[in-house]
Protein backbone atom coordinates (compact mmCIF):
# COMPACT_ATOMS: atom_id res chain seq x y z
CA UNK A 1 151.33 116.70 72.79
CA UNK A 2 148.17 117.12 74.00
CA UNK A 3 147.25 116.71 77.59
CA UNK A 4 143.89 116.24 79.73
CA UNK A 5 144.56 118.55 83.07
CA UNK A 6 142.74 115.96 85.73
CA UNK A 7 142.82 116.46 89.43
CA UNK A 8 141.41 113.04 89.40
CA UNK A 9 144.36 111.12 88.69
CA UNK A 10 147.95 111.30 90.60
CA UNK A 11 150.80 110.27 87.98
CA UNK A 12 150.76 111.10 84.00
CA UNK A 13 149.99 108.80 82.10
CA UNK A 14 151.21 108.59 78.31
CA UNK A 15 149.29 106.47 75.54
CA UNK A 16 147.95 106.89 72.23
CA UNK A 17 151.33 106.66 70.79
CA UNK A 18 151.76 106.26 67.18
CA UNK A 19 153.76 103.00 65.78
CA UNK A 20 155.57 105.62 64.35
CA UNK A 21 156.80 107.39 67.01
CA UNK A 22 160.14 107.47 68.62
CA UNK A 23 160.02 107.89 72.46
CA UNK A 24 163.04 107.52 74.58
CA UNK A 25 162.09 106.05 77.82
CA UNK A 26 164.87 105.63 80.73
CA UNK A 27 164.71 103.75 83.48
CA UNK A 28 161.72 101.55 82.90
CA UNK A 29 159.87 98.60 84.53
CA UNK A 30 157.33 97.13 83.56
CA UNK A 31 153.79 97.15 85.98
CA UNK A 32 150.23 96.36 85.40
CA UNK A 33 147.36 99.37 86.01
CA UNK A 34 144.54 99.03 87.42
CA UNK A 35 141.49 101.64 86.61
CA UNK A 36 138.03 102.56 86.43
CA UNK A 37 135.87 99.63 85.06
CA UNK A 38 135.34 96.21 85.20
CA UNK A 39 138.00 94.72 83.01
CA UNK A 40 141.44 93.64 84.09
CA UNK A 41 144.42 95.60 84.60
CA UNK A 42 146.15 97.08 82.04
CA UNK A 43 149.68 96.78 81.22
CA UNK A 44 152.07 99.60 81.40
CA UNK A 45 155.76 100.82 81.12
CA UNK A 46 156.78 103.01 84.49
CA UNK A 47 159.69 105.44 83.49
CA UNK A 48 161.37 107.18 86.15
CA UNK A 49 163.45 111.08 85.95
CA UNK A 50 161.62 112.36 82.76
CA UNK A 51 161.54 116.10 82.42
CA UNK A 52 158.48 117.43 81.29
CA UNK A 53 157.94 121.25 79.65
CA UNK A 54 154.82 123.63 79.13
CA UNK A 55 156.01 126.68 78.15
CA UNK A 56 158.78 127.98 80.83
CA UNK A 57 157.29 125.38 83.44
CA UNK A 58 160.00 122.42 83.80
CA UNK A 59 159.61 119.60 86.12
CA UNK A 60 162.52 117.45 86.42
CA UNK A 61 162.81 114.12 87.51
CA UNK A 62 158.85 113.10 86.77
CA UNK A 63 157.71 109.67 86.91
CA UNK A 64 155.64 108.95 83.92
CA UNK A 65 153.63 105.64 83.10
CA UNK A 66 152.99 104.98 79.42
CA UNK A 67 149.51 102.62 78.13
CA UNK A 68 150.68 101.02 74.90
CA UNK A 69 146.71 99.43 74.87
CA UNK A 70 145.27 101.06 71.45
CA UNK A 71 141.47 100.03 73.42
CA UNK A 72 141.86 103.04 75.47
CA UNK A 73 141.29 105.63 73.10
CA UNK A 74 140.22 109.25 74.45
CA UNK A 75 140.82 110.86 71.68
CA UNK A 76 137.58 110.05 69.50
CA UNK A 77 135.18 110.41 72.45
CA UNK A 78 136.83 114.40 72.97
CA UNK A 79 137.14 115.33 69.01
CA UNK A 80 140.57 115.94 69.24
CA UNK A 81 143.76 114.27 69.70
CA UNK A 82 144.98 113.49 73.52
CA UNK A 83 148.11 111.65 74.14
CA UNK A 84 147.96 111.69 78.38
CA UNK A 85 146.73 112.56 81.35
CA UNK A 86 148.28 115.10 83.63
CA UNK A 87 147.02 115.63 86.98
CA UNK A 88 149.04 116.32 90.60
CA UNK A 89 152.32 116.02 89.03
CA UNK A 90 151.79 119.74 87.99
CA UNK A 91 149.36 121.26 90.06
CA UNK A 92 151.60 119.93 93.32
CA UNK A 93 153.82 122.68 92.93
CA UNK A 94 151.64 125.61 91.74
CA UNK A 95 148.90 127.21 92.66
CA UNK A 96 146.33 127.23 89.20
CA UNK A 97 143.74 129.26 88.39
CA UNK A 98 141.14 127.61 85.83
CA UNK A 99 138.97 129.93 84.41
CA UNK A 100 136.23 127.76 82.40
CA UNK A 101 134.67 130.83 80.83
CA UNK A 102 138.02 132.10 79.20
CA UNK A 103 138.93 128.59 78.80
CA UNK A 104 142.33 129.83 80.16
CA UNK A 105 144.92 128.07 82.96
CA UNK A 106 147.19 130.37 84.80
CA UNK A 107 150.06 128.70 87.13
CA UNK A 108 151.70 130.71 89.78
CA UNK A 109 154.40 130.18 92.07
CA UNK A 110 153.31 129.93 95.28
CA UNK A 111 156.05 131.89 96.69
CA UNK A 112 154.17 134.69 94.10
CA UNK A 113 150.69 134.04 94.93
CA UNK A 114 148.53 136.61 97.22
CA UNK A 115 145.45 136.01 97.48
CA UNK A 116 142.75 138.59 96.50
CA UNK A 117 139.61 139.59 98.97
CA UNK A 118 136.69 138.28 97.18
CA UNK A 119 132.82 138.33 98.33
CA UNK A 120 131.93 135.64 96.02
CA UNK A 121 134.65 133.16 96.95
CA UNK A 122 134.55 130.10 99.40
CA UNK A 123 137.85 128.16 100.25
CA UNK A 124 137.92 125.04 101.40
CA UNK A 125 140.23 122.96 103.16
CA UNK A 126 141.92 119.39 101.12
CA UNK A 127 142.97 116.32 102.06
CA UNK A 128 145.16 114.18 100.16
CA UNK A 129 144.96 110.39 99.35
CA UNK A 130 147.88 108.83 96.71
CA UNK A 131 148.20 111.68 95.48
CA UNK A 132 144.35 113.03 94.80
CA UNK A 133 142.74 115.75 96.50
CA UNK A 134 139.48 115.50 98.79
CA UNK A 135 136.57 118.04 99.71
CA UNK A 136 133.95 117.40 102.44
CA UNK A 137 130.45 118.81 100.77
CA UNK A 138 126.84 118.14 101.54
CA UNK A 139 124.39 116.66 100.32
CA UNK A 140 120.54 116.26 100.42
CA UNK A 141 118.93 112.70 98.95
CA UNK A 142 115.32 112.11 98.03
CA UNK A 143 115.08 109.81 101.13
CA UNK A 144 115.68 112.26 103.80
CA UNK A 145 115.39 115.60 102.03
CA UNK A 146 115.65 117.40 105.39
CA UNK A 147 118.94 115.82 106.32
CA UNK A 148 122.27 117.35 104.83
CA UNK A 149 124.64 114.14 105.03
CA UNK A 150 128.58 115.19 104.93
CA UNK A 151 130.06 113.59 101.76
CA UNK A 152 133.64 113.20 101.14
CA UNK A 153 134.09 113.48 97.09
CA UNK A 154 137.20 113.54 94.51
CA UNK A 155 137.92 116.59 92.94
CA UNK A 156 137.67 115.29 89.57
CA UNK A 157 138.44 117.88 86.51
CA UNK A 158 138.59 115.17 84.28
CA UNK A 159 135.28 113.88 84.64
CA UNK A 160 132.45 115.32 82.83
CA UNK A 161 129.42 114.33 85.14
CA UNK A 162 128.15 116.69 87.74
CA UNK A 163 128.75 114.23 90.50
CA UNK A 164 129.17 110.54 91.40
CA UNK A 165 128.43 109.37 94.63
CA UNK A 166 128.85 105.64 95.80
CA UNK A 167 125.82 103.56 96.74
CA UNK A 168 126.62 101.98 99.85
CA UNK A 169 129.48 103.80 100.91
CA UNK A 170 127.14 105.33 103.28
CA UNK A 171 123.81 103.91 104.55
CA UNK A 172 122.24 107.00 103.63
CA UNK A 173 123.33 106.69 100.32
CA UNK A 174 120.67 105.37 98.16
CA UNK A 175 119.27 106.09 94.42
CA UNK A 176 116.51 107.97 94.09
CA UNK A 177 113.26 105.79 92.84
CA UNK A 178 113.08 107.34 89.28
CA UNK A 179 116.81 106.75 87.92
CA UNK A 180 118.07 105.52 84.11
CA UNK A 181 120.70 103.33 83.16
CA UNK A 182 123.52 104.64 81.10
CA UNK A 183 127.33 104.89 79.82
CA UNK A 184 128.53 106.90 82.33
CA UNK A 185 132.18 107.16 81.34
CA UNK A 186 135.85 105.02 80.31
CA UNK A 187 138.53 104.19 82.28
CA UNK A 188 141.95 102.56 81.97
CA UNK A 189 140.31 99.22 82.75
CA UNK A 190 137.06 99.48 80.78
CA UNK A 191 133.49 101.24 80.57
CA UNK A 192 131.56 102.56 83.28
CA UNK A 193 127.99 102.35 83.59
CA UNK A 194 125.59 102.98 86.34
CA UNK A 195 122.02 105.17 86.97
CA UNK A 196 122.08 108.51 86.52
CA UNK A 197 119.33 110.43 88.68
CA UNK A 198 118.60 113.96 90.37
CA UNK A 199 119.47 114.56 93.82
CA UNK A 200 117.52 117.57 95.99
CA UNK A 201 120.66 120.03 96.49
CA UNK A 202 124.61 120.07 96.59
CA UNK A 203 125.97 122.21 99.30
CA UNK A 204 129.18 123.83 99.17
CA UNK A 205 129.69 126.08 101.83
CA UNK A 206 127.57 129.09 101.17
CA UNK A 207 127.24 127.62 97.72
CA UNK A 208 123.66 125.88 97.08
CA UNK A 209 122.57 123.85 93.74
CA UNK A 210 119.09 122.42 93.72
CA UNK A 211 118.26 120.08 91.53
CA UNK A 212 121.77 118.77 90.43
CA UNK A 213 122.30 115.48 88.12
CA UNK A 214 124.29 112.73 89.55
CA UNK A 215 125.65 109.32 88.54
CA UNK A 216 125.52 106.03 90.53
CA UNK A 217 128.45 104.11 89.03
CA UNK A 218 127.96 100.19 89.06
CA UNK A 219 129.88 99.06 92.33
CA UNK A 220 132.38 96.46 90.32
CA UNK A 221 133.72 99.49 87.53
CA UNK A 222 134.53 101.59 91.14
CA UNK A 223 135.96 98.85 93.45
CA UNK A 224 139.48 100.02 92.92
CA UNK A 225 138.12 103.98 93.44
CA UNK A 226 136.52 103.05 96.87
CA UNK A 227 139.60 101.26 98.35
CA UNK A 228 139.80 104.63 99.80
CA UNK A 229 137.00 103.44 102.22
CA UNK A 230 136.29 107.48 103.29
CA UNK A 231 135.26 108.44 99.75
CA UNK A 232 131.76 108.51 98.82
CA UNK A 233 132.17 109.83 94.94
CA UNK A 234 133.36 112.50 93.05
CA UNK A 235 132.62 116.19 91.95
CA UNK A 236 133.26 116.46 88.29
CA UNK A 237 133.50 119.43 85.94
CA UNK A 238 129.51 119.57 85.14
CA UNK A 239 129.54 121.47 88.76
CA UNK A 240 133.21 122.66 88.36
CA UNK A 241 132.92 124.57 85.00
CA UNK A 242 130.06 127.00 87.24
CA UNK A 243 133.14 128.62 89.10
CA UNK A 244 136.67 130.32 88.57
CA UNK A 245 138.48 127.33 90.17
CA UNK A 246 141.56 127.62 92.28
CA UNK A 247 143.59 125.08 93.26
CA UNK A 248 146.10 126.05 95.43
CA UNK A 249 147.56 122.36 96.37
CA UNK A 250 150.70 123.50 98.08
CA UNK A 251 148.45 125.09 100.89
CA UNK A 252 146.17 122.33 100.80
CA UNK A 253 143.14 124.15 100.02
CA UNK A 254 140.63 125.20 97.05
CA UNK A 255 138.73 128.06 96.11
CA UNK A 256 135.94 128.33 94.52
CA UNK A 257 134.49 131.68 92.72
CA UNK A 258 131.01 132.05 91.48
CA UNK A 259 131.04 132.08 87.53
CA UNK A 260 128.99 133.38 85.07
CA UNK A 261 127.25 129.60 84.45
CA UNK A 262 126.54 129.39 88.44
CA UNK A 263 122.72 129.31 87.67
CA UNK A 264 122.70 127.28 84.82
CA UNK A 265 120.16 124.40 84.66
CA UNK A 266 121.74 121.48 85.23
CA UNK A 267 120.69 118.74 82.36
CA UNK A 268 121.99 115.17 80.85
CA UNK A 269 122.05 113.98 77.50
CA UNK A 270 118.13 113.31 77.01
CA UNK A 271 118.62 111.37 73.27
CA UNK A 272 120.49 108.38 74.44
CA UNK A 273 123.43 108.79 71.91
CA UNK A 274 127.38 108.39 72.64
CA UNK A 275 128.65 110.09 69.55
CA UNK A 276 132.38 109.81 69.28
CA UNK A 277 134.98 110.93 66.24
CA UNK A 278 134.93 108.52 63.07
CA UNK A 279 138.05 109.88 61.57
CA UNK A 280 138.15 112.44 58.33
CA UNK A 281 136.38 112.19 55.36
CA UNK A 282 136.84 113.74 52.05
CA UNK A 283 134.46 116.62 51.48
CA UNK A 284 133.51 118.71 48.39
CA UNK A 285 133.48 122.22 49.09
CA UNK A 286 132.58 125.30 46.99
CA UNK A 287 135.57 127.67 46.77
CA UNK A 288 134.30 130.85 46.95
CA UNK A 289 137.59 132.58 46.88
CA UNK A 290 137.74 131.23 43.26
CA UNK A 291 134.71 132.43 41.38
CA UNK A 292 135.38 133.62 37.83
CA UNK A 293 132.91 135.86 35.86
CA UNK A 294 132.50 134.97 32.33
CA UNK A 295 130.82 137.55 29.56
CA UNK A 296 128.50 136.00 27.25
CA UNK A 297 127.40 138.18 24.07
CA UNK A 298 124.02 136.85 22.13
CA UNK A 299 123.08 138.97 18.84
CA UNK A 300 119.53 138.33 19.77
CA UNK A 301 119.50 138.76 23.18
CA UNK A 302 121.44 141.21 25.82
CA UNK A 303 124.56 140.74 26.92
CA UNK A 304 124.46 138.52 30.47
CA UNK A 305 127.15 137.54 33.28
CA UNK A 306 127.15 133.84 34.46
CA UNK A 307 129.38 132.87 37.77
CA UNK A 308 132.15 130.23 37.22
CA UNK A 309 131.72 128.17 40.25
CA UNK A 310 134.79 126.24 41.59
CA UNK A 311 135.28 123.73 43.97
CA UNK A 312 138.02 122.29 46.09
CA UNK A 313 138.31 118.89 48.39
CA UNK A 314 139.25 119.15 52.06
CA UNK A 315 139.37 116.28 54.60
CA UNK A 316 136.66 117.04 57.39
CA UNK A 317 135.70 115.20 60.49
CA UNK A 318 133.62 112.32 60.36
CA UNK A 319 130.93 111.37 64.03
CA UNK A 320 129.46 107.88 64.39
CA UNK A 321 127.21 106.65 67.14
CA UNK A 322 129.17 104.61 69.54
CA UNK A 323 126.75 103.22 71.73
CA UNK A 324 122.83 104.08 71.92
CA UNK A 325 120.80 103.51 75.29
CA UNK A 326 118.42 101.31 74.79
CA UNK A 327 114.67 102.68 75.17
CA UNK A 328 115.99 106.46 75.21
CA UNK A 329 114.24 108.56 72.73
CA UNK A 330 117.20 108.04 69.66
CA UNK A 331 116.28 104.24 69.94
CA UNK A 332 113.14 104.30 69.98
CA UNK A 333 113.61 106.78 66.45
CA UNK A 334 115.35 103.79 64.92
CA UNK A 335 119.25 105.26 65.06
CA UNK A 336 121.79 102.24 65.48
CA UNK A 337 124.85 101.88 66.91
CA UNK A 338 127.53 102.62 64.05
CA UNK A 339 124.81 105.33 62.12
CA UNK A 340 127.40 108.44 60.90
CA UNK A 341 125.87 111.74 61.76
CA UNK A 342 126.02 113.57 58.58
CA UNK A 343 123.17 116.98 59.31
CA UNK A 344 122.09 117.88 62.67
CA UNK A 345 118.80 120.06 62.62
CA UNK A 346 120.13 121.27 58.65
CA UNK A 347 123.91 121.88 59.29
CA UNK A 348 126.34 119.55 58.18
CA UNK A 349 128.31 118.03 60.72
CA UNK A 350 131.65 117.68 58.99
CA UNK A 351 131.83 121.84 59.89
CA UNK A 352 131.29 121.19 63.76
CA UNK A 353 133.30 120.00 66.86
CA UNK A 354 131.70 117.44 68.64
CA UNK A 355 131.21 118.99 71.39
CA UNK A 356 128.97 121.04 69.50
CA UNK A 357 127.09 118.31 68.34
CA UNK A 358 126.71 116.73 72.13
CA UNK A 359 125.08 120.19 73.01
CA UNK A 360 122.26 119.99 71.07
CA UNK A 361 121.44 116.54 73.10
CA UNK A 362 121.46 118.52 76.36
CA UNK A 363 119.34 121.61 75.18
CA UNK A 364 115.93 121.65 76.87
CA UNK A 365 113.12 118.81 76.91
CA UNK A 366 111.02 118.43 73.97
CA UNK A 367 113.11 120.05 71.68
CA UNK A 368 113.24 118.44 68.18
CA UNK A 369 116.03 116.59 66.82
CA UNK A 370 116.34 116.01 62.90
CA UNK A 371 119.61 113.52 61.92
CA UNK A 372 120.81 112.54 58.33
CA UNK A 373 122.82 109.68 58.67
CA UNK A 374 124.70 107.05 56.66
CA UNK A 375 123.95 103.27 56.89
CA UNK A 376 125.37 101.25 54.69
CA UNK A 377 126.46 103.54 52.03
CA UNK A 378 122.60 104.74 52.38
CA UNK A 379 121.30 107.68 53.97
CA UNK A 380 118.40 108.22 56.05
CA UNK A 381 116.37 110.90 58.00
CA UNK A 382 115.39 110.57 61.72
CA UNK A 383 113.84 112.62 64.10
CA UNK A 384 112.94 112.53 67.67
CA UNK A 385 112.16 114.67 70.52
CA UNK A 386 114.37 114.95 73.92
CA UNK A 387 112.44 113.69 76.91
CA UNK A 388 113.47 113.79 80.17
CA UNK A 389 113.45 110.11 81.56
CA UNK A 390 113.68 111.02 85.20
CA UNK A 391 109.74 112.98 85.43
């Protein structure tokens, strides 16, 4: 199965199952789940002394909760198929080193674990609340850009966003003036939307990003999140994926080591599109590994070679806009919710990931955008230019 490693969340969480599927669940009960977003609860099975395996890691005796709502589907907004959410559960007993530029995880005992002198590391200290982990950062606001206020913020792997913060949860913080509204994520208990702005800096110890993107969630998707009165937001992997991350929870602390993305500009997605995965479709392909040369002899002419092209049929991914903000340059264009990506800028899609697709939405301002896409059984041609909606 595949998992999502979030620090954001404290017990796994199972779903996605097929009808097909056999899962033997012991001692269950059943409990209701309550999320990011505005809807209601979800409902839920709680299983109790599960063992659970990745590679020669075993955890014995794990409490897992399984979501048999099909609504909550992660897997076509990631391009590939996730069946749960793992978060404390197995960093609680390890400490982990995520390295986003080798895309690798490495877990360590932490009897085994020595720590290495490094000049362009910061630790930090964490607290713990139900089983999520806490740093205290700075920040500095449009209002008062002299003033660094002391944030408390989720360490949230799981989250794609730069940063959150909560309006209110401290007088000082406000939106900036020049702010969009936008999808700003899912959770188990629906969509979250909010304003999405630029803040003057982050501070993380000796660690300084001007200029970062941030969210403002919608206070009624985040009233369960800020029952934890002391929170003001979360630090997501936008900011995270700019470091070799260590989390060493069994010594309560974090450490942070500058990456080779540190100075990378930070940007949003500037067309307005949610593109998620629409499934497979079948796809003609030529087969190259099959071309046949045929002789052709001609009394009146010389003697020529034509290529015997061959084909074969492969099932390929299919994208479809999911949602569309509404005045963002992709609207404006004329794209519609439902449109199926089928080029981007010339390449077929049905060859891509998605995420691959999504980058081209965060590349710099101005930069042209060409889509083919099908309505209807009909295809059409769009194009637009990225614009940055915060200037």
């Amino acid at each position: 199965m595949n998992f999502i490693l979030d620090s954001g969340v404290g017990n796994t969480i199972l779903f996605n199952i097929n009808h097909n599927d056999s899962i033997p669940l012991f001692n269950t009960r059943k409990i209701r789940l309550q999320g990011l977003g505005k809807e209601d609860a979800v409902e839920a099975v709680l299983s109790e002394k599960n063992i659970f395996k990745l590679n020669n890691i075993i955890g014995k005796n794990q409490r897992l909760y399984v979501i048999f709502d099909d609504s909550f589907d992660l897997s076509s907004k990631v391009g590939l198929t996730i069946h749960g959410i793992i978060g404390f559960d197995i960093l609680k007993d390890f400490v982990v080193i995520v390295n986003y530029g080798s895309k690798k995880l490495t877990f360590i005992s932490k009897e085994n674990y020595k720590p290495k002198k490094c000049n362009k590391c910061e630790t930090f200290p964490l607290e713990f609340n139900k089983l999520k982990a806490y740093i205290d950062v700075g920040v500095i606001l449009e209002n008062n850009p002299k003033k660094v206020i002391p944030v408390k913020l989720l360490i949230d792997s799981g989250g794609s966003d730069s940063m959150w913060l909560f309006e209110g949860s401290l007088p000082e913080i406000v939106a900036p003036k020049k702010y969009f509204n936008d999808f700003l994520g899912e959770g188990l208990s629906g969509s979250v939307h909010g304003k999405r702005s630029i803040i003057e800096a982050l501070i993380m110890g000796k660690f300084k990003f001007k200029k970062p993107t941030v969210s403002f969630p919608d206070s009624v998707s985040v009233t369960h999140a800020r029952k934890f009165e002391e929170r003001n937001g979360s630090i997501g992997a936008e900011v995270l994926k700019r470091f070799t991350v260590i989390f060493n929870y069994p010594n309560s602390e974090i450490t942070f080591k500058k990456g080779s993305k540190f100075n990378a500009p930070f940007r949003y997605n500037m067309s307005g599109i949610e593109l998620v995965h629409n499934g497979k479709v079948l796809v003609r392909e030529q087969d190259y590994s099959r071309i046949g040369l045929t002789d052709k002899l001609n009394s009146s002419e010389n003697n020529t070679v034509s290529l015997e092209y061959r084909f074969k049929y492969a099932f390929k991914p299919s994208y479809k806009i999911q949602n569309i903000t509404e005045g963002s340059p992709a609207h404006i264009a004329g794209l519609q919710k439902g449109d199926i990506i089928i080029k981007i800028n010339g390449k077929y899609t049905y060859g891509m990931k998605l995420e691959d697709i999504v980058g081209y939405f965060f590349k710099k301002e101005n930069t042209k955008i060409n889509l083919l896409i099908e309505r209807n059984n009909q295809d059409y041609s769009f194009s637009f230019r990225l614009k940055n909606a915060l200037k």
